[in-house]
Protein backbone atom coordinates (compact mmCIF):
# COMPACT_ATOMS: atom_id res chain seq x y z
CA UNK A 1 -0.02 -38.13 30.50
CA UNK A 2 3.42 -36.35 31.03
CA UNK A 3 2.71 -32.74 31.97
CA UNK A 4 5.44 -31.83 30.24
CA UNK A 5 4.39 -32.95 26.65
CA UNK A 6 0.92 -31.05 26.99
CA UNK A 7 2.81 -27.76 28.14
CA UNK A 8 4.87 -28.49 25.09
CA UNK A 9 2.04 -29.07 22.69
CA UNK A 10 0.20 -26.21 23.90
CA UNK A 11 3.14 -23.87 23.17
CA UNK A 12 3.80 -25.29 19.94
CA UNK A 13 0.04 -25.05 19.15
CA UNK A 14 0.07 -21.28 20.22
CA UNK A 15 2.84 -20.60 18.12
CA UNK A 16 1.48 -21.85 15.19
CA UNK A 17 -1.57 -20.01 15.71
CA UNK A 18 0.29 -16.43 16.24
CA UNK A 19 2.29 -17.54 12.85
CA UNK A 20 -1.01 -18.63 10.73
CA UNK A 21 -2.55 -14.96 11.83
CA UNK A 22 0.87 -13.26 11.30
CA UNK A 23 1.10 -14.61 7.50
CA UNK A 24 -2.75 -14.13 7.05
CA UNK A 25 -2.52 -10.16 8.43
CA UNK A 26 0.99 -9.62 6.22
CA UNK A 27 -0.79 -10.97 2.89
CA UNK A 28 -2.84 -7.71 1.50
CA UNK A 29 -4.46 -8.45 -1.80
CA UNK A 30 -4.21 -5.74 -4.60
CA UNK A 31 -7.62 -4.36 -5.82
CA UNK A 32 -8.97 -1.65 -7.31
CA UNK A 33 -10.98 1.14 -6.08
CA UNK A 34 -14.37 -0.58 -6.75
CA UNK A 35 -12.87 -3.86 -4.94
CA UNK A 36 -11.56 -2.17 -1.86
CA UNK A 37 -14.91 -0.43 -1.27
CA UNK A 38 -16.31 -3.31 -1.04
CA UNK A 39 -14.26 -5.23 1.44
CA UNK A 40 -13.77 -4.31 4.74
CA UNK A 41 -10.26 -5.39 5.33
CA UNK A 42 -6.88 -4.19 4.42
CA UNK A 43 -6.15 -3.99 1.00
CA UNK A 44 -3.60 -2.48 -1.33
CA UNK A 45 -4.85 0.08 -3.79
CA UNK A 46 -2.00 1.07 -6.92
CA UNK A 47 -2.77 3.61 -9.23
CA UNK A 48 -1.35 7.48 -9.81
CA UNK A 49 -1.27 10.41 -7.99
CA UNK A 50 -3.90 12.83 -9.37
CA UNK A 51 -1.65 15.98 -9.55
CA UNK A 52 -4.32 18.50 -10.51
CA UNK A 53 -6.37 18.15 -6.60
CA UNK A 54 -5.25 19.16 -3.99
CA UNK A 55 -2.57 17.31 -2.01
CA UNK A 56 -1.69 18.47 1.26
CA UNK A 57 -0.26 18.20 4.86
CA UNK A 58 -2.17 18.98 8.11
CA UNK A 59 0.41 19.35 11.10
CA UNK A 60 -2.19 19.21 13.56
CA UNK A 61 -3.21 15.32 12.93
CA UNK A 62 0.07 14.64 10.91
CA UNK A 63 -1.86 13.29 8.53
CA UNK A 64 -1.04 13.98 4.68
CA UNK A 65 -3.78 13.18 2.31
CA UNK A 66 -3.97 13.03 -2.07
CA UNK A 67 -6.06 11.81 -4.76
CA UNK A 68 -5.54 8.62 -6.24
CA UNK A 69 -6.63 7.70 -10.03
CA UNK A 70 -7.11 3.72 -10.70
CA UNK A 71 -6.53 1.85 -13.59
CA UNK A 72 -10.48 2.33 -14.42
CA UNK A 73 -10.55 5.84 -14.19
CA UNK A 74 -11.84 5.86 -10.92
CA UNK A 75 -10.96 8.18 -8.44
CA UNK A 76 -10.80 8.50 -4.34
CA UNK A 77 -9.41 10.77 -1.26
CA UNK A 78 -6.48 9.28 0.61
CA UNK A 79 -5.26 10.04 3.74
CA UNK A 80 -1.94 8.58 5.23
CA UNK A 81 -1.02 8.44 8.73
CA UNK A 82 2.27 10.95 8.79
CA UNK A 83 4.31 12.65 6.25
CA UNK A 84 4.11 12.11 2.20
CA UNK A 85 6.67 9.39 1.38
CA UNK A 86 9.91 10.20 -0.15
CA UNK A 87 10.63 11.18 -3.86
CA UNK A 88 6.63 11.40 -3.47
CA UNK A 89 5.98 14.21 -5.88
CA UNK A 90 8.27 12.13 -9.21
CA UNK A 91 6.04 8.80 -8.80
CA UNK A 92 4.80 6.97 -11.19
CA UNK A 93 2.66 5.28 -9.87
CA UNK A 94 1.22 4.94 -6.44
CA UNK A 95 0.61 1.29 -3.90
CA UNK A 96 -1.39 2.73 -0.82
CA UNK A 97 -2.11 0.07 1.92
CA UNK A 98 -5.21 0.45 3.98
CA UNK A 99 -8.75 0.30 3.96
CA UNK A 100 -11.74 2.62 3.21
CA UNK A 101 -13.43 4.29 6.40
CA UNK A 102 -16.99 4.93 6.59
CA UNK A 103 -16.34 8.44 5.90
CA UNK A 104 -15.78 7.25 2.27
CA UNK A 105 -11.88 7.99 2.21
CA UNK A 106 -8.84 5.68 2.47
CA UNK A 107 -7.01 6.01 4.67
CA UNK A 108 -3.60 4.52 4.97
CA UNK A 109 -1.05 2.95 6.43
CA UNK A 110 1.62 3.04 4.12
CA UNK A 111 2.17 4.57 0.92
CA UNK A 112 4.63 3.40 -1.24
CA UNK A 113 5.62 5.17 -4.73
CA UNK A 114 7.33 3.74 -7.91
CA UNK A 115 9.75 6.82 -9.56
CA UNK A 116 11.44 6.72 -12.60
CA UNK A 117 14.75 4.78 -12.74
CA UNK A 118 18.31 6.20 -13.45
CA UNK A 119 19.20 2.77 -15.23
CA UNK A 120 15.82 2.82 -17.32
CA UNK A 121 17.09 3.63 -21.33
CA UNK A 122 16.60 6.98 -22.42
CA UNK A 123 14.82 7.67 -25.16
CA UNK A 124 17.69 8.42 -27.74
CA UNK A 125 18.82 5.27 -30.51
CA UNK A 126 20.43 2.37 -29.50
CA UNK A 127 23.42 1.85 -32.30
CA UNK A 128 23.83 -1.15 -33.95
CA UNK A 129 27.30 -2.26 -32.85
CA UNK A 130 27.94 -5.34 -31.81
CA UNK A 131 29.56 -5.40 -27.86
């Protein structure tokens, strides 16, 4: 056989390889609190920022950690890997990508927050006029 065609099919085997684990690491499931505890892989937890615990920043590890409240009711410590995000204290809601330590806190990767829109409708009437 040409040594040419099984260099080429070994590269084009390796590269589909590196792109099958590339798609399968960049696709994180959402769960819940419950869910995530119980996998040990990366996951993406949403829920809301539980404003009355503490929430702080420790500039020795650079390492900012929060509260997060799920849709359940349930509630667990996260810690992210550098600074809060922006516009972090007006979210919404709250998509933290990571996975649970056996220290039983998140801790994160990436935190990602959902604020309130400037093009969302206020809540005054909408008149009846016709555009």
């Amino acid at each position: 056989m040409n040594v040419k065609i099984v260099v080429g099919s070994i590269i084009v085997l390796l590269f589909l390889g590196f792109g099958a684990y590339s798609f399968l690491d960049s696709n994180v499931e959402y769960t819940d609190i419950a869910g995530a505890m119980a996998k040990n892989k990366k996951v993406q937890l949403k829920g809301a920022w539980n404003r009355d615990r503490e929430s702080s920043f420790n500039t020795a590890t650079s390492q900012f950690s929060f509260y997060l409240i799920d849709d359940a009711g349930r509630e667990c410590r996260v810690i992210l890997e550098g600074a809060a995000p922006n516009n972090f204290e007006m979210a919404t809601s709250v998509v933290a990508k990571g996975k649970f330590t056996p220290d039983g806190y998140f801790h994160a990767t990436e935190v990602l927050t959902k604020c309130p829109s400037k093009y969302e409708a206020q809540s005054t009437e909408v008149t009846g006029k016709p555009s």
